[in-house]
Protein backbone atom coordinates (compact mmCIF):
# COMPACT_ATOMS: atom_id res chain seq x y z
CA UNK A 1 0.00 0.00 0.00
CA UNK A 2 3.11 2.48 0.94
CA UNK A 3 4.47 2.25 -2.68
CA UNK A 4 0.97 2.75 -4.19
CA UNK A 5 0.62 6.06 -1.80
CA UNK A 6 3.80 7.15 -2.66
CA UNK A 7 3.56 7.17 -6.28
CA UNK A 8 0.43 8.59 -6.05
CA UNK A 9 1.70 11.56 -3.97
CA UNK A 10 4.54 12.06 -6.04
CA UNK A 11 2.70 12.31 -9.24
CA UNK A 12 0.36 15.02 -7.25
CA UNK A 13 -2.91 12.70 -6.41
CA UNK A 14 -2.86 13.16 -2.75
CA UNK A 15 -6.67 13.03 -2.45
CA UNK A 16 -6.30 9.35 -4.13
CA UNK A 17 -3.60 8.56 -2.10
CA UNK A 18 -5.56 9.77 1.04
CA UNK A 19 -7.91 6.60 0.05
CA UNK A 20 -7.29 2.95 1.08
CA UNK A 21 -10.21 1.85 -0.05
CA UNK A 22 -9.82 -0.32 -3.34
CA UNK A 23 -6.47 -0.97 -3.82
CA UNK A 24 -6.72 -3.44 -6.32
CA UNK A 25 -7.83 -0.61 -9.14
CA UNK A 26 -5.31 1.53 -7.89
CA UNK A 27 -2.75 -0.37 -8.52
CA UNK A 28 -4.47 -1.41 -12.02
CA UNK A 29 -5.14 2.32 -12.62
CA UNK A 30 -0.98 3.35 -11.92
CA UNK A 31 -0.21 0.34 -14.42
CA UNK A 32 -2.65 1.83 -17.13
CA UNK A 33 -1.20 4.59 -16.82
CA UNK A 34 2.58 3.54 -17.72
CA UNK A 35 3.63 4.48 -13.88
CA UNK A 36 4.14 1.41 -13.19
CA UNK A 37 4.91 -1.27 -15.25
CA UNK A 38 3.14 -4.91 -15.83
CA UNK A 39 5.56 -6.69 -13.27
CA UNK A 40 5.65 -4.19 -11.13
CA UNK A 41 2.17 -4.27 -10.86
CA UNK A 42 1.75 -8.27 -11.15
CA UNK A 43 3.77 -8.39 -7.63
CA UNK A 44 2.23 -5.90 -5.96
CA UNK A 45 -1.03 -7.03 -6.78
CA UNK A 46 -0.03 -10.76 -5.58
CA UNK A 47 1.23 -9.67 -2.44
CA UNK A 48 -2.10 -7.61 -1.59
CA UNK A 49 -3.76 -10.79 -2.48
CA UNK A 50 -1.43 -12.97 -0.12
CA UNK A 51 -1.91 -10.67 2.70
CA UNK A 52 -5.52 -10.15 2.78
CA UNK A 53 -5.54 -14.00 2.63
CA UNK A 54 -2.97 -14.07 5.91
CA UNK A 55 -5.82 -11.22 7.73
CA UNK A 56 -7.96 -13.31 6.85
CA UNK A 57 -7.12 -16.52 8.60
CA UNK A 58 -5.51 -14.80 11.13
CA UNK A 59 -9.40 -13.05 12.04
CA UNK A 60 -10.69 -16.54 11.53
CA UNK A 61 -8.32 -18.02 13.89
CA UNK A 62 -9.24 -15.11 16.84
CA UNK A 63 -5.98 -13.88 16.29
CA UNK A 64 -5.02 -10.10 15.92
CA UNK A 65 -5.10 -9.62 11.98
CA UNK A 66 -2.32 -7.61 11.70
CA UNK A 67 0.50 -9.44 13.44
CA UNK A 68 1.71 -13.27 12.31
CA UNK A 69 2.10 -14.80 15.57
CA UNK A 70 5.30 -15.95 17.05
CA UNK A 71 3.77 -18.93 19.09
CA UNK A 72 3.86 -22.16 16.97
CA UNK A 73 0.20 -23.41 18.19
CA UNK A 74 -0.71 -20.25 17.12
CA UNK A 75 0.74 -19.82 13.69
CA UNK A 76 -0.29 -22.97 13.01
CA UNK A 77 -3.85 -22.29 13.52
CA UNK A 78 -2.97 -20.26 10.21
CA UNK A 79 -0.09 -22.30 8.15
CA UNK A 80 -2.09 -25.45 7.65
CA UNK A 81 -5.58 -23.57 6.54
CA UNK A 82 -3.50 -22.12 4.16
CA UNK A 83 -2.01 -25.31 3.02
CA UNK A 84 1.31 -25.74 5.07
CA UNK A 85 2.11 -28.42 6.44
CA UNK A 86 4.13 -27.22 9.23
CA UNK A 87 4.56 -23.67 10.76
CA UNK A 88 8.68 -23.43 9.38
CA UNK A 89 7.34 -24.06 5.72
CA UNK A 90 4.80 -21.49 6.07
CA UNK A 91 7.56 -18.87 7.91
CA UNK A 92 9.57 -19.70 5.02
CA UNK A 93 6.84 -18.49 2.45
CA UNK A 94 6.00 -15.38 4.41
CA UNK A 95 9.49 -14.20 4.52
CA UNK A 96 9.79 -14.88 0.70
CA UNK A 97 6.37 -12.97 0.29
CA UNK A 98 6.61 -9.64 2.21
């Protein structure tokens, strides 16, 4: 979301910017318009995508949805929803991902 804000500010739409509602065409919307380019935008639009999938299991597990826990029991009340068979395997994909 920073990098989305930030080129917005910087190319003077700090109303838009202002605005975290709907990301997703934001981010579609700075790609249309050549300031950022198809990659860029392919991997930021991933990672919004694998982190509103993390809040997500992390609200369905009672947990607080912006923090990945540090207890195992806890972390794996997350990792193996999201297919992981164990909690290190799922660390190991988070770190890749953010």
């Amino acid at each position: 979301e920073w990098t989305v804000r930030l080129i917005e500010l910087f190319e003077g739409r700090g109303r838009t910017a202002a605005d975290p509602s709907d990301l997703t065409n934001r981010i579609r919307n700075l790609a249309r318009e050549q300031l950022l380019n198809a990659f860029e935008a392919q991997v930021l639009l991933d990672g919004l995508d694998y982190l509103l999938r993390v809040r997500l299991w992390l609200v369905l597990a009672g947990l607080p949805d912006d923090l990945v826990p540090e207890n195992p029991a806890r972390l794996n009340a997350i990792a193996e929803p999201m297919g992981h068979q164990d909690v290190n395997a799922f660390l190991r994909m988070h770190q890749e991902r953010t």
